[in-house]
Protein backbone atom coordinates (compact mmCIF):
# COMPACT_ATOMS: atom_id res chain seq x y z
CA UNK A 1 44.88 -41.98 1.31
CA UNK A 2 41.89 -42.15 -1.28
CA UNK A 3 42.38 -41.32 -4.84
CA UNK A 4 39.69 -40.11 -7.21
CA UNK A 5 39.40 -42.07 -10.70
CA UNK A 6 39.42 -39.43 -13.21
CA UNK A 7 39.16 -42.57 -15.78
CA UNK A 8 35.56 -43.53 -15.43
CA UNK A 9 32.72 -44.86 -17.74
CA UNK A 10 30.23 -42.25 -19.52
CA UNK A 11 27.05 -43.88 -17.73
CA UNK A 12 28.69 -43.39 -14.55
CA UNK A 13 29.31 -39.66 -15.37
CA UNK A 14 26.11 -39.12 -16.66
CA UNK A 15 24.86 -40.63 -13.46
CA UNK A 16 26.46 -37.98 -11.13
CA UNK A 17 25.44 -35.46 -13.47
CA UNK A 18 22.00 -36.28 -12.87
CA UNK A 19 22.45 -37.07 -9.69
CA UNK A 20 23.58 -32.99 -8.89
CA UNK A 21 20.72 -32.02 -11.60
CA UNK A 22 18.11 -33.65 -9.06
CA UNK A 23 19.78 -32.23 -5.76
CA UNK A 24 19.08 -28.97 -7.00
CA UNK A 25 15.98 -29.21 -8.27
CA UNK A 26 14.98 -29.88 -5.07
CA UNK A 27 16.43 -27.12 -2.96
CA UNK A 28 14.97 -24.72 -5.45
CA UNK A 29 12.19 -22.77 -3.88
CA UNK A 30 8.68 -23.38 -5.28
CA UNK A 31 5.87 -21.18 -5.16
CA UNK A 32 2.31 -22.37 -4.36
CA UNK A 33 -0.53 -20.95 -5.80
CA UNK A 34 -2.56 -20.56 -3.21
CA UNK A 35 -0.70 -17.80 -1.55
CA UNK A 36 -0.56 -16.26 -5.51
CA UNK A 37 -4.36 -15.88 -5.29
CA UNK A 38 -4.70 -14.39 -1.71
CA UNK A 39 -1.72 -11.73 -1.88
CA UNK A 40 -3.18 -10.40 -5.17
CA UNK A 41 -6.63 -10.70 -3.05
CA UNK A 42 -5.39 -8.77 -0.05
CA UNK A 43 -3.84 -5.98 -2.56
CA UNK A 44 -7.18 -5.31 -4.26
CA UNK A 45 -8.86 -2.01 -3.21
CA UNK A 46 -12.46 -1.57 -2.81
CA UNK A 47 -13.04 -0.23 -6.14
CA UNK A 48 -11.29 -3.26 -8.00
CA UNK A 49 -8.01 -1.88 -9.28
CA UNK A 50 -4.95 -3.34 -7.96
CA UNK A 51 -2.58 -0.62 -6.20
CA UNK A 52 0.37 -2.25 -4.44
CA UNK A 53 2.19 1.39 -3.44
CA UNK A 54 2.00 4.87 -3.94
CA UNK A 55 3.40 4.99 -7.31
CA UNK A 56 0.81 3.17 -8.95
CA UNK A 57 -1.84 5.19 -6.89
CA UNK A 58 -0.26 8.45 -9.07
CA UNK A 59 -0.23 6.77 -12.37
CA UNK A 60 -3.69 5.67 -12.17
CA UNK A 61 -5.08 8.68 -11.11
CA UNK A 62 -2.59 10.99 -13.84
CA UNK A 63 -3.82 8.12 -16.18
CA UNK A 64 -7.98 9.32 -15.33
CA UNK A 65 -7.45 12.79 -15.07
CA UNK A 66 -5.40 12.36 -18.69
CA UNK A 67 -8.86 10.69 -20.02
CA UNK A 68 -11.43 13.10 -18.44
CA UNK A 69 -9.12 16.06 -19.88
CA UNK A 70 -8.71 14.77 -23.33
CA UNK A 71 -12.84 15.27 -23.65
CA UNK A 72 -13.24 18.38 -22.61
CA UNK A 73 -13.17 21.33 -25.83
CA UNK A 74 -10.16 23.16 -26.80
CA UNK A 75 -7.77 21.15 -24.41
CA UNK A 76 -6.32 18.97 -26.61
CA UNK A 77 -3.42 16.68 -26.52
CA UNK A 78 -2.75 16.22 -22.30
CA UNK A 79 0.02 15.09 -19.93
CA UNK A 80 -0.65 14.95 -16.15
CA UNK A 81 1.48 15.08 -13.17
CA UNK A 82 0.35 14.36 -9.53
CA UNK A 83 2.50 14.29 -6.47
CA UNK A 84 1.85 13.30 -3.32
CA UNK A 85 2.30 14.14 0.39
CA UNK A 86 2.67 10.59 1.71
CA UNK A 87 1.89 7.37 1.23
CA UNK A 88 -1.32 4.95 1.60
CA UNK A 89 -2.18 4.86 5.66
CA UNK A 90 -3.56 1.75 6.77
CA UNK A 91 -6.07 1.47 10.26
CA UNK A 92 -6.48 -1.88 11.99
CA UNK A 93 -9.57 -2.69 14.53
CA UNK A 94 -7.76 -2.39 18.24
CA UNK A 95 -9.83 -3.68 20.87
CA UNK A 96 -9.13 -1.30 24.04
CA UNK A 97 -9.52 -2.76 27.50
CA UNK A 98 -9.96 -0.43 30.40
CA UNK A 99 -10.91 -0.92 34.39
CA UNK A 100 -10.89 1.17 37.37
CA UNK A 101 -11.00 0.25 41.06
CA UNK A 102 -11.14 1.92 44.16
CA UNK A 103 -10.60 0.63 47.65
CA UNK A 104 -11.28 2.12 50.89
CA UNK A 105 -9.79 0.87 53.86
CA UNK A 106 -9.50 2.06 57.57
CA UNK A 107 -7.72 0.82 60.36
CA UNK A 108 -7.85 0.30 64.21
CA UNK A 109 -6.32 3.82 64.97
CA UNK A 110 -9.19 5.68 62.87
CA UNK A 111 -6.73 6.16 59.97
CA UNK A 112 -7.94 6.10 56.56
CA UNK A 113 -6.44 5.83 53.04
CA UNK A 114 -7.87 5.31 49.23
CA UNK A 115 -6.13 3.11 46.96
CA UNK A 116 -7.08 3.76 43.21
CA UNK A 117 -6.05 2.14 40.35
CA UNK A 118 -6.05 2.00 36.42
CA UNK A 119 -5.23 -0.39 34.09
CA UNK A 120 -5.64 0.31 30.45
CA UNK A 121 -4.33 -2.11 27.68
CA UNK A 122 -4.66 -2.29 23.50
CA UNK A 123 -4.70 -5.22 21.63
CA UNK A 124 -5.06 -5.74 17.31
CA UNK A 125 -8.13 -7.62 16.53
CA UNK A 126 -7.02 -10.67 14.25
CA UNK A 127 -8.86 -12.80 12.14
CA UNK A 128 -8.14 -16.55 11.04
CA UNK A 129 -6.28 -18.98 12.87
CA UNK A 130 -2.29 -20.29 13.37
CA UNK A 131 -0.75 -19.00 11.02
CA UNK A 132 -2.94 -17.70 8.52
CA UNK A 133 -4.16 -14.75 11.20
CA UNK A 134 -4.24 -11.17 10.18
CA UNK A 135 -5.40 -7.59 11.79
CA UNK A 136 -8.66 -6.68 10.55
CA UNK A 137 -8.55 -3.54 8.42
CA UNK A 138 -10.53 -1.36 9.81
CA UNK A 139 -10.21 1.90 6.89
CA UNK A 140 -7.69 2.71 4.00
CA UNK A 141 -6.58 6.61 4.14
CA UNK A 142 -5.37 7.20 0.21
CA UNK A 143 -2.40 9.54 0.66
CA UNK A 144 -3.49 13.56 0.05
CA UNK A 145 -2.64 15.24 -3.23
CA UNK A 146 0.29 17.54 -2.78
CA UNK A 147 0.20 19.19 -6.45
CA UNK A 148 -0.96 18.74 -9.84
CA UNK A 149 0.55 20.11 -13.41
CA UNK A 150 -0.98 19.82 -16.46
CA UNK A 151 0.50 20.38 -20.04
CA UNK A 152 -2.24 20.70 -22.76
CA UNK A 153 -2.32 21.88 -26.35
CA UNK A 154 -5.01 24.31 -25.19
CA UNK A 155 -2.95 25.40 -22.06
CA UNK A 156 -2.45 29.35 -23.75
CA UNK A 157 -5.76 29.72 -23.33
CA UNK A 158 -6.51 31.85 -20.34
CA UNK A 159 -10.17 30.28 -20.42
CA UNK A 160 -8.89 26.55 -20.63
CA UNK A 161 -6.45 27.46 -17.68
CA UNK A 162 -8.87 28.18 -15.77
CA UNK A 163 -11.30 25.77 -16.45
CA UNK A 164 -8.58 22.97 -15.80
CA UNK A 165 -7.38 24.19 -12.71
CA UNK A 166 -11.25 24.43 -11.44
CA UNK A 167 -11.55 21.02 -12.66
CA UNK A 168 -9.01 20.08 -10.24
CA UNK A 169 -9.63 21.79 -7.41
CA UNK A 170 -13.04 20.31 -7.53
CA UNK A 171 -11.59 16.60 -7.99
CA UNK A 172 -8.22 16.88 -5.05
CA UNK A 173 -9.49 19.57 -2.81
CA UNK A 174 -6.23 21.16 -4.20
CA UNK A 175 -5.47 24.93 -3.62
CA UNK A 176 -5.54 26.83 -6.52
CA UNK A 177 -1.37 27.81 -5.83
CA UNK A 178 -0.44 24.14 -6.73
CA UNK A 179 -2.03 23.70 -9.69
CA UNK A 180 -0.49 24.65 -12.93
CA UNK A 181 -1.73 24.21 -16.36
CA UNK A 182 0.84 24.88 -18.76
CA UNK A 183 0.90 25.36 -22.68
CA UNK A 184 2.10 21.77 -24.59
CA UNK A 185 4.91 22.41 -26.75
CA UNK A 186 4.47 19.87 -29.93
């Protein structure tokens, strides 16, 4: 039977030690930087800003309307809230095949019969090659604004009310029952 030798050397123990430190080194994952640079490529939206979900779609936009507001007279000091309906909808190209035949036949008694048929089929258009192919994005639906709420210092104001909730009804497309402007309590 084989007995370990608890009464070894201090080179040979530092030897396994670095021996373990190097096996795991290596079975550590490592992260190129290539695919860094094309995630944070694919995530960027036409206008620049990265948005990698809905959340961040709602701050940025609470974050504008928060800047816009605090120029406008008599508002004041502003917090936004925006909530939306769903989240980002994404449309890839699909190539759509379709064909039709028909075929007549008769036979020796002077019956007749048609045979039709339809074949239809879809398919994602990709781009790249191996393993580097994608779908090809075809348009980006932002999700649709369910409601906004705004507190402002100015928010008593019967004239500021209005004027913000115009503001964003002119902005979302928002109906005027889910908006709310409400006074800011300091």
């Amino acid at each position: 039977m084989w007995k370990f030798n608890w009464n070894m050397s201090k080179e040979k123990w530092l030897l396994i030690l670095a021996a373990g430190v190097c096996l795991m080194m290596l079975a550590l994952p490592v992260k190129k930087s290539g695919e860094e640079t094309s995630a944070q490529t694919s995530r960027e939206s036409a206008g620049g800003n990265v948005l990698s979900s809905g959340k961040s779609y709602e701050k940025e936009l609470e974050k504008r309307v928060e800047e816009l507001l605090g120029t406008v007279e008599g508002v004041g000091d502003v917090d936004v809230m925006i909530t939306l309906k769903s989240t980002e909808e994404k449309v890839f190209r699909i190539d759509r095949d379709q064909s039709e035949s028909s075929t007549e036949e008769t036979d020796s008694s002077g019956g007749s019969r048609v045979v039709k048929t339809a074949d239809s089929g879809e398919t994602t258009v990709l781009t790249g090659s191996g393993s580097g192919e994608s779908p090809v994005l075809e348009k980006e639906l932002m999700p649709e604004i369910e409601g906004v709420v705004v507190s402002a210092q100015g928010g008593g104001d019967v004239r500021i009310q209005a004027e913000i909730s115009a503001a964003m009804e002119a902005l979302f497309h928002v109906p005027q029952h889910k908006i709310r402007v409400l006074k800011r309590v300091e």
